[in-house]
C-alpha atoms as a PDB file:
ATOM      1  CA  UNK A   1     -11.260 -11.079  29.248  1.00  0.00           C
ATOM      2  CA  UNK A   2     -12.734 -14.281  28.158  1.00  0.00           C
ATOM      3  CA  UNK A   3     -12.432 -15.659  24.311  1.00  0.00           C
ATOM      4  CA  UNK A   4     -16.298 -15.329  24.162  1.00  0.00           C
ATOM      5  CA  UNK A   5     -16.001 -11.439  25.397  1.00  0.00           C
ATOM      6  CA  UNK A   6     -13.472 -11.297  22.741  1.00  0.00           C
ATOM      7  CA  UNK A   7     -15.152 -12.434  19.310  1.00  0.00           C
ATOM      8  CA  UNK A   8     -17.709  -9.394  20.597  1.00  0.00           C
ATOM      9  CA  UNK A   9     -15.121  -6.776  21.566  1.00  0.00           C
ATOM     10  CA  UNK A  10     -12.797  -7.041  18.367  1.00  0.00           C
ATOM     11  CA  UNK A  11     -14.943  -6.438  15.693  1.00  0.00           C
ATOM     12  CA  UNK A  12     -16.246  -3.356  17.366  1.00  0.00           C
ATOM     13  CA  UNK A  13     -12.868  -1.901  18.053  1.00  0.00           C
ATOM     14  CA  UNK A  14     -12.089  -2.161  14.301  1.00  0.00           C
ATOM     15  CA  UNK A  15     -15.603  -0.944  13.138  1.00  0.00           C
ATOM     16  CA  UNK A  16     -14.464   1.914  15.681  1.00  0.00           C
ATOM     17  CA  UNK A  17     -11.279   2.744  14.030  1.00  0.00           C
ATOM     18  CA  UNK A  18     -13.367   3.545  10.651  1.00  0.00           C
ATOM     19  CA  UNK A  19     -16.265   5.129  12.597  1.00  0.00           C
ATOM     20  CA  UNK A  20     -14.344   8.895  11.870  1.00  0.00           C
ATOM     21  CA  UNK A  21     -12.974   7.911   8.726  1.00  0.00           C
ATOM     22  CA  UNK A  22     -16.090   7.785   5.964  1.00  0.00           C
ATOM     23  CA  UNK A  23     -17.197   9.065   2.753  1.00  0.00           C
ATOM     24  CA  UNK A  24     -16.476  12.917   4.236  1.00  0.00           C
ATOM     25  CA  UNK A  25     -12.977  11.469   5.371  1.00  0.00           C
ATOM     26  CA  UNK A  26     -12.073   9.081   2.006  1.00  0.00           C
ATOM     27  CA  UNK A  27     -11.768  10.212  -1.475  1.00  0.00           C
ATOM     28  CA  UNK A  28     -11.359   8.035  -4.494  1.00  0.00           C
ATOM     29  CA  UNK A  29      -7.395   7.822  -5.317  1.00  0.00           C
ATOM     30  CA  UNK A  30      -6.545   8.404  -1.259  1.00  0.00           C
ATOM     31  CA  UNK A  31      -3.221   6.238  -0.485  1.00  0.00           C
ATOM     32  CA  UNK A  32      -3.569   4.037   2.776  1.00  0.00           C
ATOM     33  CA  UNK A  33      -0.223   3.124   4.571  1.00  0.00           C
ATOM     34  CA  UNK A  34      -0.332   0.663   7.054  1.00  0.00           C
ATOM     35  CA  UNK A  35       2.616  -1.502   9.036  1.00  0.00           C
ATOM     36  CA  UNK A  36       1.654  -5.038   7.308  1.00  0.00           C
ATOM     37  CA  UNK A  37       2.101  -8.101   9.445  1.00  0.00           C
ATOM     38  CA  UNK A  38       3.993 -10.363   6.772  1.00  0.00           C
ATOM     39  CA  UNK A  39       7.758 -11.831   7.099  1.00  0.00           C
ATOM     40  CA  UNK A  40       9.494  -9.402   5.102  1.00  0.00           C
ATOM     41  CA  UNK A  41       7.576  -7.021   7.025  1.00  0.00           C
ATOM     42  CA  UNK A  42      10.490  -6.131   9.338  1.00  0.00           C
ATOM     43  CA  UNK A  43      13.054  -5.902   6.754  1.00  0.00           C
ATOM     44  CA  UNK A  44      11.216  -3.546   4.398  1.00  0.00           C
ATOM     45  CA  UNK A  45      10.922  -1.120   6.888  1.00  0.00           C
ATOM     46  CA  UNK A  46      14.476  -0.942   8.347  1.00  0.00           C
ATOM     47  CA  UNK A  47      15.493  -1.071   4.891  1.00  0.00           C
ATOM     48  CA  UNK A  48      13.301   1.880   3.558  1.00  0.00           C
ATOM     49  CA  UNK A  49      13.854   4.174   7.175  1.00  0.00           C
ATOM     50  CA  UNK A  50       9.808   3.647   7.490  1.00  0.00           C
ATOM     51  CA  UNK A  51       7.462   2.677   9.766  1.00  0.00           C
ATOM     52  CA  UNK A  52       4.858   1.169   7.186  1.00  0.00           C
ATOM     53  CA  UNK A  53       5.751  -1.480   4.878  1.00  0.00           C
ATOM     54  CA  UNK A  54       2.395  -1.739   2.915  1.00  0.00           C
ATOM     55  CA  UNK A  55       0.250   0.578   1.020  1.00  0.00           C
ATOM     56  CA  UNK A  56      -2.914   0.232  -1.167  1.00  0.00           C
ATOM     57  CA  UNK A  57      -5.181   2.761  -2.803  1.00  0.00           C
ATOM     58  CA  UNK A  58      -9.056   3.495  -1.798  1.00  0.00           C
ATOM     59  CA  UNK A  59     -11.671   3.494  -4.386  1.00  0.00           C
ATOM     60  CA  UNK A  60     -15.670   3.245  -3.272  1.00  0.00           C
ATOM     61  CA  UNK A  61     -17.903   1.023  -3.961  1.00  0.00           C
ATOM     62  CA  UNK A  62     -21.358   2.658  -3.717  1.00  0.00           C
ATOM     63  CA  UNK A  63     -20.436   4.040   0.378  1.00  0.00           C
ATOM     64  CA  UNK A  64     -18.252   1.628   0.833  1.00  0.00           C
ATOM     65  CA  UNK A  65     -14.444   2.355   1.051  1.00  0.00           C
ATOM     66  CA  UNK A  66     -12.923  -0.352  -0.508  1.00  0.00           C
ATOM     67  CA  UNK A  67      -8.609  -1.122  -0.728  1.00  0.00           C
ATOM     68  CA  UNK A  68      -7.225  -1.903  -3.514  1.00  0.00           C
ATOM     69  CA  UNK A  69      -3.747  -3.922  -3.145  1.00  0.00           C
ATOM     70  CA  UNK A  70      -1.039  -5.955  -4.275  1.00  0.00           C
ATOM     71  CA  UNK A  71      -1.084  -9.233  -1.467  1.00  0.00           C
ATOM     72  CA  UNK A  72      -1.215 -12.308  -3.323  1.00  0.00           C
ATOM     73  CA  UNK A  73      -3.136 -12.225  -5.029  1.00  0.00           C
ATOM     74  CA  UNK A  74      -3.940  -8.670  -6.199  1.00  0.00           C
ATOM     75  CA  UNK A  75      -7.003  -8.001  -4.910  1.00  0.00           C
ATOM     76  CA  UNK A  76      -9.460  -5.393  -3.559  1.00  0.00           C
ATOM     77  CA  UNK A  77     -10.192  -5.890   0.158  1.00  0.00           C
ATOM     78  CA  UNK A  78     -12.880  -3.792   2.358  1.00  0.00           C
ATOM     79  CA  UNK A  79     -11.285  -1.162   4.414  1.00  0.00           C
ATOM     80  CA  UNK A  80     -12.786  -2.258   8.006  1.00  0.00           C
ATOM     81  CA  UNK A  81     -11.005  -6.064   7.219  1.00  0.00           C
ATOM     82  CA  UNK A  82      -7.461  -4.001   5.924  1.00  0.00           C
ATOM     83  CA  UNK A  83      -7.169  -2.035   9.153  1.00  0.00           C
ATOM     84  CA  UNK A  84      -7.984  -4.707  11.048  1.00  0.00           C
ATOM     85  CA  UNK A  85      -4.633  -6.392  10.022  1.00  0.00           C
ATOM     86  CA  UNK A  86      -2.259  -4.305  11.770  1.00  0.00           C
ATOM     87  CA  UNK A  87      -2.300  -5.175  15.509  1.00  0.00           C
ATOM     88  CA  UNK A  88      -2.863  -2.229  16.626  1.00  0.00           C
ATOM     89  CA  UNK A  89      -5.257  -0.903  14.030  1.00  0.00           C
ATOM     90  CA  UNK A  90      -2.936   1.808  12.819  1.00  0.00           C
ATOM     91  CA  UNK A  91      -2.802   3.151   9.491  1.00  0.00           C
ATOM     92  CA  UNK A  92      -2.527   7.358   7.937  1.00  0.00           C
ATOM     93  CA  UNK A  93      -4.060   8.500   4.738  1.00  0.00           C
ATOM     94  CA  UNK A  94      -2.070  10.263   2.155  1.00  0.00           C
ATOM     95  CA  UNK A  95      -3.948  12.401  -0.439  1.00  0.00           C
ATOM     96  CA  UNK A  96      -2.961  13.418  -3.993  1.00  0.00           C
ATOM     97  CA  UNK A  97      -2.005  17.661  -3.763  1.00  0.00           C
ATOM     98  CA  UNK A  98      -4.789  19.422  -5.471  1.00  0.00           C
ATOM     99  CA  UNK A  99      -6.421  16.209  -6.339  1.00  0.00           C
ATOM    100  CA  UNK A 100      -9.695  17.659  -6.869  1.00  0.00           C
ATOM    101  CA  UNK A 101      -7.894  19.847 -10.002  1.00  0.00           C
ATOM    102  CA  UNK A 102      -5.984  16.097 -11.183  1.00  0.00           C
ATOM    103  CA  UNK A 103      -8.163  14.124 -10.516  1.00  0.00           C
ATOM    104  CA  UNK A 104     -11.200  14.081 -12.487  1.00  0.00           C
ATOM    105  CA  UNK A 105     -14.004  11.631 -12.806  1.00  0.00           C
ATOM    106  CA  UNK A 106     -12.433  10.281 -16.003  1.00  0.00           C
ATOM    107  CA  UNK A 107      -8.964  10.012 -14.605  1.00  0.00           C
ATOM    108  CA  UNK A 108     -10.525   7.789 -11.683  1.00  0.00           C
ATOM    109  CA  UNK A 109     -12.259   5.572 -14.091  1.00  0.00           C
ATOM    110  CA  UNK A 110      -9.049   5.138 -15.601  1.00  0.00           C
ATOM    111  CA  UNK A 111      -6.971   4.401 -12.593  1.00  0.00           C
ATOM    112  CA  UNK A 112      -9.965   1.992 -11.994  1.00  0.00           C
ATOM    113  CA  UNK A 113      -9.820   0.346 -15.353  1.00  0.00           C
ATOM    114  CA  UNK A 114      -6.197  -0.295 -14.862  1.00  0.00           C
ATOM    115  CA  UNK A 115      -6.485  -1.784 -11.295  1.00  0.00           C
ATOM    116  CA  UNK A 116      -9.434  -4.049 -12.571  1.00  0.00           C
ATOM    117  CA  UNK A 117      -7.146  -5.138 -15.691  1.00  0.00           C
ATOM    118  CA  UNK A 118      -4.736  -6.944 -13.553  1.00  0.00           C
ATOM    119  CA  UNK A 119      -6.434  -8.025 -10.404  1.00  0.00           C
ATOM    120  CA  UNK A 120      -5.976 -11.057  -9.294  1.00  0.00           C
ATOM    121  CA  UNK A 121      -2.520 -11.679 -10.815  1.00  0.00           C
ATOM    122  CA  UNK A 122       0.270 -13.089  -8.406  1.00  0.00           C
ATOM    123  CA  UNK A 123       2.071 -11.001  -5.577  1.00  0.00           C
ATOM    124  CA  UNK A 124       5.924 -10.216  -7.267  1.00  0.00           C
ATOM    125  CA  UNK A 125       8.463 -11.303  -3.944  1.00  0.00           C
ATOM    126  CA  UNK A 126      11.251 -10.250  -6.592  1.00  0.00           C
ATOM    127  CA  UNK A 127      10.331  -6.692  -7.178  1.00  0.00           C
ATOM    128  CA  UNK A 128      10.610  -6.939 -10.342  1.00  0.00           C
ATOM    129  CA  UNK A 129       8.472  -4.236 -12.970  1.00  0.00           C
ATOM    130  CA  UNK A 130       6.365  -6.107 -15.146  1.00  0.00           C
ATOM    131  CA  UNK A 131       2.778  -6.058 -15.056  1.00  0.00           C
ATOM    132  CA  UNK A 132       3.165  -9.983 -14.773  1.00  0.00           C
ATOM    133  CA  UNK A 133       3.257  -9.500 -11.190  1.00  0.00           C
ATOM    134  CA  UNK A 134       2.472  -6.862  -8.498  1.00  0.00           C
ATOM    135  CA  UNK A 135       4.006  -5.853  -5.186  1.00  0.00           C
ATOM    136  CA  UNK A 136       2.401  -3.159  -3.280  1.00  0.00           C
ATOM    137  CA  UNK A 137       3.904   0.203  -4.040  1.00  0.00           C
ATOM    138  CA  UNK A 138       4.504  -0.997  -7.518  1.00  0.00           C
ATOM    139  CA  UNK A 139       0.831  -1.301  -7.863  1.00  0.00           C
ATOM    140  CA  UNK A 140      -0.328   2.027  -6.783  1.00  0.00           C
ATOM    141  CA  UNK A 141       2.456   3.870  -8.517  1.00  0.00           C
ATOM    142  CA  UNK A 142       1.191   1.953 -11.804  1.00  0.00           C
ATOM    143  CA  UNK A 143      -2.175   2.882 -10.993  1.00  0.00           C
ATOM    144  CA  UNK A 144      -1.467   7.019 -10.381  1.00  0.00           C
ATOM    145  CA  UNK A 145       0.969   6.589 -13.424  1.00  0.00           C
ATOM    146  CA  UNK A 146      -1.274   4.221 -16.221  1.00  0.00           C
ATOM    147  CA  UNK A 147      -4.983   5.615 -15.535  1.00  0.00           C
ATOM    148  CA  UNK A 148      -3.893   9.456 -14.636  1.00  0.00           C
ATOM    149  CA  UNK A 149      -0.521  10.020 -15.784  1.00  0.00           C
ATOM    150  CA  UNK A 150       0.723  10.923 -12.467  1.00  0.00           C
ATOM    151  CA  UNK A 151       4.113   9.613 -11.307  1.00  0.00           C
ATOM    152  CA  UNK A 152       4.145  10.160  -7.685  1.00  0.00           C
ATOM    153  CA  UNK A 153       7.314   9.332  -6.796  1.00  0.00           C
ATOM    154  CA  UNK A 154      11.304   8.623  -8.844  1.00  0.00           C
ATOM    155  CA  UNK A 155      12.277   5.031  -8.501  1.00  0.00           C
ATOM    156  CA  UNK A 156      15.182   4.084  -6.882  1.00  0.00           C
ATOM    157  CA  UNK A 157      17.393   0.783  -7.410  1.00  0.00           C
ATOM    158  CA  UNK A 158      17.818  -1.485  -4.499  1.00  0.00           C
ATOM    159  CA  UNK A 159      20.940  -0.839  -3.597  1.00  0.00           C
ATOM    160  CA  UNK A 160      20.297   2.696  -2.446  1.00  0.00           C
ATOM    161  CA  UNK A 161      18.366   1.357   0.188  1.00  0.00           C
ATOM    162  CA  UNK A 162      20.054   0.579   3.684  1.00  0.00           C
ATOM    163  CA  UNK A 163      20.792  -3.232   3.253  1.00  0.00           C
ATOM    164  CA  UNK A 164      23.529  -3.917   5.722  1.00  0.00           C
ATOM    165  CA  UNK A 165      21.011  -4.600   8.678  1.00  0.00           C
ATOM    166  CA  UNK A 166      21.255  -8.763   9.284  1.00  0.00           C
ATOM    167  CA  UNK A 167      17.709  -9.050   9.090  1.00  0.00           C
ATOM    168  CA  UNK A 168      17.395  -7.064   5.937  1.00  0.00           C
ATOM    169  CA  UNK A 169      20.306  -9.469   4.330  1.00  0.00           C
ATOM    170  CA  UNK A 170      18.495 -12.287   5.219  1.00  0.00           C
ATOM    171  CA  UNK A 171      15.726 -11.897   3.519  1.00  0.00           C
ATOM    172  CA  UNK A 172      17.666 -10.335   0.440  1.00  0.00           C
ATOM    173  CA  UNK A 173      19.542 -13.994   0.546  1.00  0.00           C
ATOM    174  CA  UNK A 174      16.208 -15.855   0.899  1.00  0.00           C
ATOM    175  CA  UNK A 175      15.063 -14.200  -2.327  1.00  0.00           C
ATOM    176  CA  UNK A 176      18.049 -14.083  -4.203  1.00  0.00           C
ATOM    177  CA  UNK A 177      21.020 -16.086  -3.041  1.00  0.00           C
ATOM    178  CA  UNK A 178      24.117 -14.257  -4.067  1.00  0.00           C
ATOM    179  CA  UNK A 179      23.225 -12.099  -6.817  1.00  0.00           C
ATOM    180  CA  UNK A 180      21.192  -9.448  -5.353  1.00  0.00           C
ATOM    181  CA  UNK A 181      19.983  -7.393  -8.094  1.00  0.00           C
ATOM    182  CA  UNK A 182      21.158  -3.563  -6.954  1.00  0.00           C
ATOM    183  CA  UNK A 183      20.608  -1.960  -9.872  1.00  0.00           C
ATOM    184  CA  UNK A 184      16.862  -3.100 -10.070  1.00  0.00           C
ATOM    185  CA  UNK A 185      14.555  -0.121 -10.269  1.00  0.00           C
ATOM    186  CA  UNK A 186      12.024  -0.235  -7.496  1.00  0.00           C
ATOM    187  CA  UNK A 187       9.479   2.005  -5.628  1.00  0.00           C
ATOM    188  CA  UNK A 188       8.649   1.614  -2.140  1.00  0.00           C
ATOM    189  CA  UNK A 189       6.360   2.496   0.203  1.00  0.00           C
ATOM    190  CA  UNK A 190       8.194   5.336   2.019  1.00  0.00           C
ATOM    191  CA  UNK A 191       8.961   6.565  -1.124  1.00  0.00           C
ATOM    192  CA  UNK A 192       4.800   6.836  -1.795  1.00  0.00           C
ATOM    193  CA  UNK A 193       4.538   8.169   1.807  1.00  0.00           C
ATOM    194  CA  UNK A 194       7.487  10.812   1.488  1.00  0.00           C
ATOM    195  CA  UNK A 195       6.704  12.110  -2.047  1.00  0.00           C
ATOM    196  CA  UNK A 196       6.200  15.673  -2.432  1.00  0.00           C
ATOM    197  CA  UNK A 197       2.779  15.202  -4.154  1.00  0.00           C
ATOM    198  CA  UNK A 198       0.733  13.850  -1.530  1.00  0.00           C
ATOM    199  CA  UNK A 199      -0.217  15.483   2.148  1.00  0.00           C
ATOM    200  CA  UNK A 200      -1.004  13.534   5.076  1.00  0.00           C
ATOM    201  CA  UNK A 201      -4.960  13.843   5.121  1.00  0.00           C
ATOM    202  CA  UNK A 202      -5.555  11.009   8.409  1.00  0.00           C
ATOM    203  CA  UNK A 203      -3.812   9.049  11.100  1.00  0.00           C
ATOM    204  CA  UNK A 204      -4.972   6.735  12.938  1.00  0.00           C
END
């Protein structure tokens, strides 16, 4: 297939993967998981026992289904240009239990408000819990827990995750040399994807 065939072909094969997944599909609060293509990609899912290693919540803008996530910056990306990311277009939707009874109109403002309050501010490679910085799972746990008062999920310090893999200690050494902090308090995706609050609502 030539490049020219290509720049045609692509953009319809993402517009395709959205073409069943639209305002009927989508609700305001729905969690998007997707397997990011980043360096500490990799190690975040061996670590965490999970295929996905990025998440980001959808919130509409008029029709449009727009992501909001933690990258660096934080930032609020359309959904067509977030599923294009993974290689193979793959991605599931995770939906809030009985979200229509939790989440009202003014508890969606609110998780709105919040997200809009500290977009734009830097991607956290640390982990760390401040609002300072953001990494993804941190971000839509803050959002659930600040604008609705939902905590979707325990967090867990680092060192109950499986760290002996090499390629997981590598990148725990690139970030912190020698003093790893295991006792820092951390969500991560899989623990958003796993928790008992939220059903499986698409997969792609």
């Amino acid at each position: 297939m030539s490049a020219k065939i290509l720049i045609f072909v692509l953009p319809a094969l993402v517009l395709s993967a959205c073409a069943s997944v639209d305002r009927h599909t989508l609700r305001d609060g729905d969690i998007l998981f997707q397997d990011f293509a980043s360096s500490q990609s990799e190690a975040i899912k061996i670590a965490t026992g999970s295929e996905y290693s990025h998440c980001g919540v959808v919130f509409f803008d008029g029709d449009r289904p727009m992501v909001w996530e933690a990258v660096q910056p934080v930032t609020i990306t359309p959904l067509t240009e977030w599923i294009g990311r993974d290689i193979d277009s793959h991605y599931v939707v995770m939906r809030l239990r009985d979200g229509d009874k939790q989440l009202s109109p003014a508890a969606i403002d609110a998780m709105k408000s919040y997200g809009r309050a500290v977009m734009g501010r830097d991607y956290d490679a640390l982990f760390e819990w401040s609002d300072d910085r953001f990494y993804c799972s941190e971000l839509v746990w803050k959002i659930y827990s600040e604008g609705a008062a939902i905590e979707l999920c325990p967090r867990r310090p680092i060192g109950d995750y499986s760290l002996d893999n090499p390629v997981v200690r590598e990148k725990l050494a690139e970030r912190y040399g020698d003093l790893v902090p295991l006792d820092r308090m951390v969500v991560a995706p899989s623990d958003l994807y796993n928790s008992p609050l939220v059903e499986l609502v698409y997969r792609k």
